[in-house]
Protein backbone atom coordinates (compact mmCIF):
# COMPACT_ATOMS: atom_id res chain seq x y z
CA UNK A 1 0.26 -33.94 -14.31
CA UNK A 2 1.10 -35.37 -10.82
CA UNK A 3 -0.62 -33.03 -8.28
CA UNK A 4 2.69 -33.30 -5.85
CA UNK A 5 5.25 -33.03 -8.86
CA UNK A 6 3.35 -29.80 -9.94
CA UNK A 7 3.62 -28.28 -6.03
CA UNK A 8 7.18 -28.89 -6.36
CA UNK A 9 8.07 -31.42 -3.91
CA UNK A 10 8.72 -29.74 -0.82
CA UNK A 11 6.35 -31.38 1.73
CA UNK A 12 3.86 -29.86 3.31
CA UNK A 13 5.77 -26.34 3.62
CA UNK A 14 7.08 -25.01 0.24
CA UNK A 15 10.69 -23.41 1.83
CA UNK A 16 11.15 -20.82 -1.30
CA UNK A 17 8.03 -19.21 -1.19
CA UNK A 18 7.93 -18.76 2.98
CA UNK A 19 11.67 -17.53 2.34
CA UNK A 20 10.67 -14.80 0.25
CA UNK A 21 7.81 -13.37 2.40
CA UNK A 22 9.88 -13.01 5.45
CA UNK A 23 12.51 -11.41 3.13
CA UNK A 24 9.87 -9.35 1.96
CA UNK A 25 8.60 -7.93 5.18
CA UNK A 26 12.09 -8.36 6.68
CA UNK A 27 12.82 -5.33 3.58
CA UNK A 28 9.71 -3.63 4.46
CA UNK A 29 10.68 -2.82 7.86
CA UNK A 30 14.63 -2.22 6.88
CA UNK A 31 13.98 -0.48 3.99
CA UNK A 32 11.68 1.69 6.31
CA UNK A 33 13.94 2.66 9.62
CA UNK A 34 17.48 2.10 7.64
CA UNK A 35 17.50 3.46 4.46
CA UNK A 36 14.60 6.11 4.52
CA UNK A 37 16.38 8.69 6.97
CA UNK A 38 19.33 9.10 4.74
CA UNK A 39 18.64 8.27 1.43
CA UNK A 40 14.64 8.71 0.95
CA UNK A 41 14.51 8.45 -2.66
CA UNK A 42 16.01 5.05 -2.86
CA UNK A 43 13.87 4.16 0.08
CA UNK A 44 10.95 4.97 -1.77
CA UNK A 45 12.12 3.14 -4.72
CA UNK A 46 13.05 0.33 -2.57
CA UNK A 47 9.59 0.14 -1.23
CA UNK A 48 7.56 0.28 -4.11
CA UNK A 49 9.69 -3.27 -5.82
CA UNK A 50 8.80 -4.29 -2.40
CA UNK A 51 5.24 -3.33 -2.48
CA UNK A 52 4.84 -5.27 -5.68
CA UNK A 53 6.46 -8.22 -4.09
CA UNK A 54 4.00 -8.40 -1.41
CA UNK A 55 1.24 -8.34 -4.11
CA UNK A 56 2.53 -11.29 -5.84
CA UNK A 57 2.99 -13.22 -2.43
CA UNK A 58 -0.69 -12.07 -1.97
CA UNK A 59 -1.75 -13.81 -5.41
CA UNK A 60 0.67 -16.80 -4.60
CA UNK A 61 -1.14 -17.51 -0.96
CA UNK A 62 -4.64 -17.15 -2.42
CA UNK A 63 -3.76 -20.43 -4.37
CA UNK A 64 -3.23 -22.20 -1.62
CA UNK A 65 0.49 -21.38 -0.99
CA UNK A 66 3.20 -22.03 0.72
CA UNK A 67 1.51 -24.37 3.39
CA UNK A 68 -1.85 -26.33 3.73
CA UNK A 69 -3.04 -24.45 5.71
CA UNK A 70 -5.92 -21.52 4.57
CA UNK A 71 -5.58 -19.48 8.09
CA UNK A 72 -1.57 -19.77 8.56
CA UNK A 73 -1.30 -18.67 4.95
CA UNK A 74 -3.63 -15.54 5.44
CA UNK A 75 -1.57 -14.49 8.41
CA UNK A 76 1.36 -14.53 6.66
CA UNK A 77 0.63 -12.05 4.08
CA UNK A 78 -1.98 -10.37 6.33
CA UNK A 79 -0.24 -7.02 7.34
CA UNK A 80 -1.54 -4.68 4.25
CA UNK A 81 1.96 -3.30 3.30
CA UNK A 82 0.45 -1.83 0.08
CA UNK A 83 -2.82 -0.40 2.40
CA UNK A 84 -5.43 -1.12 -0.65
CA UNK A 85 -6.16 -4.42 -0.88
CA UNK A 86 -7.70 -6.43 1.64
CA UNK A 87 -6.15 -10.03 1.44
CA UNK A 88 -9.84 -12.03 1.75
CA UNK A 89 -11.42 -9.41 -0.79
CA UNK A 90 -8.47 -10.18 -3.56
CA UNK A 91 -8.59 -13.73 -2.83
CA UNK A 92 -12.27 -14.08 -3.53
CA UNK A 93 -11.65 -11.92 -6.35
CA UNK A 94 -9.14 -13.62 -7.88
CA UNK A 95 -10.53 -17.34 -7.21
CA UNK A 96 -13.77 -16.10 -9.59
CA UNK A 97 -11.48 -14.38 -11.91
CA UNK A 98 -9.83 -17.91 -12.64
CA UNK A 99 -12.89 -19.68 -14.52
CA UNK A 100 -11.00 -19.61 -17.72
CA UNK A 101 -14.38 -20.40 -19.78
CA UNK A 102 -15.73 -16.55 -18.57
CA UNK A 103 -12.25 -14.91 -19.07
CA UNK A 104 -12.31 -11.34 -20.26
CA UNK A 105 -16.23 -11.34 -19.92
CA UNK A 106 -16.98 -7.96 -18.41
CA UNK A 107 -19.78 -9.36 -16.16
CA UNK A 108 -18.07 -12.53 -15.17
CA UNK A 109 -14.36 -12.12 -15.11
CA UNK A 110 -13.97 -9.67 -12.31
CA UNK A 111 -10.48 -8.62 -13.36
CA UNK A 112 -11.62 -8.25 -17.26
CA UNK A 113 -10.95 -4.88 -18.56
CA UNK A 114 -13.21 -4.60 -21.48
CA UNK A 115 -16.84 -2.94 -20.75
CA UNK A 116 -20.00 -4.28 -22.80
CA UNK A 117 -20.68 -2.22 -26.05
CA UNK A 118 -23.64 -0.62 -24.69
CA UNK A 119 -22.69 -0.05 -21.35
CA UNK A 120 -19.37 2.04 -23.04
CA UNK A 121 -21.59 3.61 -25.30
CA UNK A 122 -23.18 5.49 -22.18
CA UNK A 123 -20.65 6.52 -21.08
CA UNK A 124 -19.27 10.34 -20.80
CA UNK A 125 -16.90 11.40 -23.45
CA UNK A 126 -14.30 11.89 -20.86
CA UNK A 127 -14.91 8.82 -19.44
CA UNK A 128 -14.26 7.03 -22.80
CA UNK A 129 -11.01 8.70 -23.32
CA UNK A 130 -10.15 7.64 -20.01
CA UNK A 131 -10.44 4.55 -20.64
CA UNK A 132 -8.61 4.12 -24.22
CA UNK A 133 -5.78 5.72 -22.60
CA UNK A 134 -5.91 2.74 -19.59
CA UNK A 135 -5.38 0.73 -22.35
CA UNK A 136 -1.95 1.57 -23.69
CA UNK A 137 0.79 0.47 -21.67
CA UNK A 138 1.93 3.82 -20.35
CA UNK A 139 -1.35 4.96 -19.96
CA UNK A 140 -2.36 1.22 -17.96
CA UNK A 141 1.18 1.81 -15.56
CA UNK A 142 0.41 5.56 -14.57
CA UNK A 143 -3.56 5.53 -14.62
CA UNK A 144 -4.47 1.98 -13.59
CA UNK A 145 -2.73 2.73 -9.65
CA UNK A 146 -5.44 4.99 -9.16
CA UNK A 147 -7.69 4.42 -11.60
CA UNK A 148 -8.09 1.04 -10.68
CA UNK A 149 -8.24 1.31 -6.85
CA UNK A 150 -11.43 4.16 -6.94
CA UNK A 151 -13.50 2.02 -8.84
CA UNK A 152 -12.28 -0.78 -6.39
CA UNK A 153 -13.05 1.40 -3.42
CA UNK A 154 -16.53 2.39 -4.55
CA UNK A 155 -17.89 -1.13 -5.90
CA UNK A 156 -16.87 -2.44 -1.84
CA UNK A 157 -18.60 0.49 -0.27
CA UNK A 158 -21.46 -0.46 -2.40
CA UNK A 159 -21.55 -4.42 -1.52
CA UNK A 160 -21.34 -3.40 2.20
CA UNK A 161 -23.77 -0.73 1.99
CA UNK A 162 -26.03 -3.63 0.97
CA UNK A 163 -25.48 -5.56 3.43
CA UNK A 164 -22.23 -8.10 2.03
CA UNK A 165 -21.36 -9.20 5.81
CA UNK A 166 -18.32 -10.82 4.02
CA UNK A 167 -17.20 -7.85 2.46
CA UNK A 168 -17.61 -6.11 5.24
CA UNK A 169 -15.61 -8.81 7.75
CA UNK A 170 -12.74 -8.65 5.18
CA UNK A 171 -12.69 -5.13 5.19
CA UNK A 172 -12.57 -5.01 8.93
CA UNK A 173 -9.80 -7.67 9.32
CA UNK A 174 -8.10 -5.32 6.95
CA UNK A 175 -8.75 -2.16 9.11
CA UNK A 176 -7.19 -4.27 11.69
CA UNK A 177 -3.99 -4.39 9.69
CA UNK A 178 -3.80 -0.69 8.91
CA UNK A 179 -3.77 -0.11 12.83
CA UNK A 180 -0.13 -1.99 12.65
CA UNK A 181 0.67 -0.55 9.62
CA UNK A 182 0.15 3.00 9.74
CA UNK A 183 2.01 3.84 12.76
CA UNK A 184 4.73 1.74 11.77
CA UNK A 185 5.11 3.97 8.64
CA UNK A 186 4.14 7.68 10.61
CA UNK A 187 6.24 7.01 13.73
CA UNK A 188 8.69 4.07 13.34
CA UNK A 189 9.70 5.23 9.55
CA UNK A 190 8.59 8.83 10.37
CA UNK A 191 7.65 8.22 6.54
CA UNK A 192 4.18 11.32 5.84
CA UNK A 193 1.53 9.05 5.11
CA UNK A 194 0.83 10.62 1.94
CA UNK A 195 3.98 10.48 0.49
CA UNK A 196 3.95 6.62 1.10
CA UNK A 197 0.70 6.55 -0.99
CA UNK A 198 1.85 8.75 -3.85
CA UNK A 199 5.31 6.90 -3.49
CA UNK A 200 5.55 3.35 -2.59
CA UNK A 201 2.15 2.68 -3.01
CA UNK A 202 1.58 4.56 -6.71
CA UNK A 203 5.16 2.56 -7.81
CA UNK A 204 4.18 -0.85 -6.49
CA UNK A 205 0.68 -0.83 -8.20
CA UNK A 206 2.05 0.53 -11.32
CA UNK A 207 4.21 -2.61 -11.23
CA UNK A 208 1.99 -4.74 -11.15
CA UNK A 209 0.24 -3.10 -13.76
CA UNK A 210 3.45 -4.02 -15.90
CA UNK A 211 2.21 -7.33 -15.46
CA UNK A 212 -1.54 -7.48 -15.54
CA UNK A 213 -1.69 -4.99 -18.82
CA UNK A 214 -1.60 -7.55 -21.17
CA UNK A 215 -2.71 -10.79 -19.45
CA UNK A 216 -6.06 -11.47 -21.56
CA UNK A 217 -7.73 -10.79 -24.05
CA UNK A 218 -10.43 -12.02 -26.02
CA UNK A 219 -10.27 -14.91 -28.26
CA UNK A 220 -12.80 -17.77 -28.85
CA UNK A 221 -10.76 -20.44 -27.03
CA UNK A 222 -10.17 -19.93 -23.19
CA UNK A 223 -6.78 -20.93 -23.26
CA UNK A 224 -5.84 -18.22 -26.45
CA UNK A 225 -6.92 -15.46 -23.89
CA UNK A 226 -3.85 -16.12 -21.77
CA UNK A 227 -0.66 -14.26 -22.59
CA UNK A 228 3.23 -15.99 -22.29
CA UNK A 229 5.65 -13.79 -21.64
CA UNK A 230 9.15 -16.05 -22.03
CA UNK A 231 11.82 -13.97 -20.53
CA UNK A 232 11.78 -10.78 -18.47
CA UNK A 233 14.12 -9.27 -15.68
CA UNK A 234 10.82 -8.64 -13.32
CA UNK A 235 10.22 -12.64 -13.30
CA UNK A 236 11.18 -12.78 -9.65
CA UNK A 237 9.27 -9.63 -9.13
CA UNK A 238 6.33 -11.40 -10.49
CA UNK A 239 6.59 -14.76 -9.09
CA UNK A 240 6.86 -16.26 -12.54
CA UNK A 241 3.17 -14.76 -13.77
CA UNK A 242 5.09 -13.39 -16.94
CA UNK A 243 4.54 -17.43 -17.80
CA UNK A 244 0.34 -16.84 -17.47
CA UNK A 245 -1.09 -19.56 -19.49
CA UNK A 246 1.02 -21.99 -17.16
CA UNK A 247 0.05 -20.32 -14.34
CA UNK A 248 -3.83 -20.55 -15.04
CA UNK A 249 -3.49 -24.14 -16.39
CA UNK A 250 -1.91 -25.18 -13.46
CA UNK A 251 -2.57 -23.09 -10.72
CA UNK A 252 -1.75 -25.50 -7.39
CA UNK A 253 1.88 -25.41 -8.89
CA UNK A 254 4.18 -22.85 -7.03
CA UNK A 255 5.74 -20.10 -8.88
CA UNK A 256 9.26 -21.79 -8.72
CA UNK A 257 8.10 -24.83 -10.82
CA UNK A 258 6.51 -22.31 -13.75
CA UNK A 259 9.69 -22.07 -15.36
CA UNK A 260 11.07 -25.66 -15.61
CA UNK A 261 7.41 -26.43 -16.79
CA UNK A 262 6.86 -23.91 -19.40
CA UNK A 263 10.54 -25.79 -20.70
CA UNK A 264 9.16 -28.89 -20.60
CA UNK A 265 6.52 -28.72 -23.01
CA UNK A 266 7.18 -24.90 -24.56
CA UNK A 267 5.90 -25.68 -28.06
CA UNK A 268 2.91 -27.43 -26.72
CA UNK A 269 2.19 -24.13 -24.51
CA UNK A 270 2.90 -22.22 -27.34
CA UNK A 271 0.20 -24.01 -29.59
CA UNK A 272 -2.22 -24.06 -26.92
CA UNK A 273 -2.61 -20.59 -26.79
CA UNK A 274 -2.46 -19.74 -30.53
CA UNK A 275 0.89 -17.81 -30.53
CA UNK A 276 -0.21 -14.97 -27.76
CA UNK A 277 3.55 -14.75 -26.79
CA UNK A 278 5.84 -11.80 -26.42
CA UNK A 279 9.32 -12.40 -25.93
CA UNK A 280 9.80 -9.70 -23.02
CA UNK A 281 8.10 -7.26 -21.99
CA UNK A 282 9.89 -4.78 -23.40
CA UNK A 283 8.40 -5.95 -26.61
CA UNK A 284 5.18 -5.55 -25.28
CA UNK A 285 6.00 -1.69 -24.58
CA UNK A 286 7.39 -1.11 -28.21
CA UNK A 287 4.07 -2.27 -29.34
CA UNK A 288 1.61 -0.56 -27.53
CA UNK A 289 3.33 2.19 -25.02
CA UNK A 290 1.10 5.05 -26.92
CA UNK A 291 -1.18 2.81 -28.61
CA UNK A 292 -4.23 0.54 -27.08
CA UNK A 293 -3.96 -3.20 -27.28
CA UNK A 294 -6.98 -3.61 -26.96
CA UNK A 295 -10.61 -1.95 -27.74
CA UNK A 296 -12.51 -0.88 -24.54
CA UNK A 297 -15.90 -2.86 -25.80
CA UNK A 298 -15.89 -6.67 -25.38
CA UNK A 299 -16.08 -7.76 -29.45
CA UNK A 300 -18.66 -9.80 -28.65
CA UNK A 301 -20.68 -8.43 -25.55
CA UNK A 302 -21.82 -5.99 -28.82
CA UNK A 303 -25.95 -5.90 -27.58
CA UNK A 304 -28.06 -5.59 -24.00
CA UNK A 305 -29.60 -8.69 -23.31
CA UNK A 306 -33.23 -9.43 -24.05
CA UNK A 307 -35.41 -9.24 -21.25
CA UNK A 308 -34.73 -12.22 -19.09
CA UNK A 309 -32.06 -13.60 -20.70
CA UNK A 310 -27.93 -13.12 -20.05
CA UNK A 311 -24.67 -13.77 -21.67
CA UNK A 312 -23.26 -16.93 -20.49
CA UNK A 313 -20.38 -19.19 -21.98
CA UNK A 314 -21.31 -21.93 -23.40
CA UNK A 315 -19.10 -25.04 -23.50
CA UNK A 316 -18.67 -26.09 -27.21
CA UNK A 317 -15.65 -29.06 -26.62
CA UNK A 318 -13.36 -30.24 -24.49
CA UNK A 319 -9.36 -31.19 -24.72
CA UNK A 320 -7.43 -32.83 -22.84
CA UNK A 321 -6.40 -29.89 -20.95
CA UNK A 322 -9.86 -28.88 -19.90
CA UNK A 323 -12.11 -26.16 -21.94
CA UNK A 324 -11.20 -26.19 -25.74
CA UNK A 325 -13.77 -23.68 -27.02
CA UNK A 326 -16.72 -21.40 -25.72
CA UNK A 327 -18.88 -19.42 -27.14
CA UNK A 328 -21.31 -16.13 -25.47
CA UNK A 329 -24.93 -16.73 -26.41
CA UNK A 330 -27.76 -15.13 -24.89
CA UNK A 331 -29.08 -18.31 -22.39
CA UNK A 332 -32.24 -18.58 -20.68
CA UNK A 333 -32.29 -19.29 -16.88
CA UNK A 334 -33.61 -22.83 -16.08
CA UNK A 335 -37.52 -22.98 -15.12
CA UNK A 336 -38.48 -23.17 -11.68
């Protein structure tokens, strides 16, 4: 597919997308000093959708979004409304994360949620149950917010504490931001810091979660590990991620093309990632609200690795859409 066509056609600056982050911030701060004083639990509402928002710009930027420009684009979406995630961390996160071939692999795919058979197996008993719970969609929307952002927290203090200068840059750019942010929620919004965390913070996350709960999962091909949800009310909300499989196929195209080209070639999409389609996500809560989608162990990542050896993909064809098949087979590093 033509690069340009897939970017939408908008020139160098894609309007939509710029639109919505200054409506997004212009919300933030409205929301904040308008809305809060008299009617606090809509504000907090309010804040949260925004929150989320602000996340999905964050995703949308990392991919190069809305202008050519790496630095402009950071500064756009650099103010850390939703206080966890620093933007450069979750953009080198999320570039690694999209290697389709490695997707769900709980050493590779940085976002996977399943944990290698072994490793699970050592785990505490509470620990497990933890876990199968974070795998049912209520347990993934009220667990995951914090769930999700400890073990964040503790595997960044670890990478710094050994000496991961751009971990530790990325985290101080982001401290930066906080010393906007912060007083602009404890004196401008006169908004307890706390409650903004348990609040706005806790809904926006949980969101998101919405979204990310059933984005992968395992399957032999790379592209059957990518969900398609076709219709849902929290589209906009999610920039058009419901339509995943497009999103990771093509991921230079802006969210406001996803839609016309899911249309354009919906069977095809549908095929090409072996029927993993809801119709909403409301169907997707029906399913699995109380009940896991998913087992916490990787089906394959079953063994430890022999002693110098690891798990890698390997490539077993290729379509015209890239990656057709892999397979995880123990792989010996190359000789010196």
């Amino acid at each position: 597919m033509d690069r340009q066509r897939a970017r939408g056609g908008f020139g160098a600056i894609e309007w939509p997308t710029m639109a919505l982050i200054i409506i997004c911030h212009a919300a933030w701060l409205g929301t904040g000093i308008f809305i809060w004083p008299d009617w606090p639990m809509t504000a907090i509402a309010i804040l949260g959708v925004v929150l989320a928002l602000q996340a999905s710009l964050m995703h949308e930027v990392c991919h190069g979004h809305p202008t050519r420009n790496a630095r402009v684009n950071e500064a756009l979406v650099f103010l850390p409304l939703g206080l966890v995630w620093p933007y450069r961390r979750f953009r080198s996160i999320h570039l690694r994360h999209h290697a389709d071939e490695r997707l769900t692999d709980p050493f590779d795919d940085p976002e996977s949620y399943y944990r290698a058979l072994w490793r699970y197996e050592a785990m505490p008993a509470a620990m497990k149950l933890i876990l199968r719970i974070n795998n049912t969609m209520v347990g993934r929307v009220l667990l995951n917010p914090w769930l999700g952002s400890l073990g964040f927290f503790i595997t960044e203090a670890g990478l710094m504490l050994r000496g991961a200068r751009a971990v530790r840059r990325a985290w101080l750019l982001h401290a930066a931001g906080l010393v906007i942010v912060a007083p602009v929620i404890v004196f401008v919004f006169e908004m307890p810091l706390w409650l903004y965390i348990v609040g706005p913070v806790w809904i926006g996350q949980a969101l998101i979660s919405v979204r990310t709960y059933a984005e992968h999962q395992w399957s032999e091909r790379p592209d059957g590990r990518t969900i398609i949800v076709e219709r849902s009310p929290l589209a906009l909300l999610f920039l058009n991620n419901n339509l995943h499989l497009v999103h990771h196929t093509l991921p230079q195209a802006p969210w406001y093309r996803l839609p016309r080209l899911f249309a354009e070639r919906r069977r095809e999409w549908i095929a090409r990632n072996e029927g993993y389609v809801f119709a909403n996500y409301f169907a997707l809560f029906r399913s699995f609200a109380f009940r896991a989608k998913e087992p916490v162990a990787h089906p394959v990542l079953r063994r430890a690795p022999e002693p110098g050896r690891a798990f890698r993909p390997r490539q077993r064809s290729r379509g015209v859409g890239g990656i057709a098949g892999t397979s995880l087979v123990p792989a010996r590093p190359p000789k010196e």
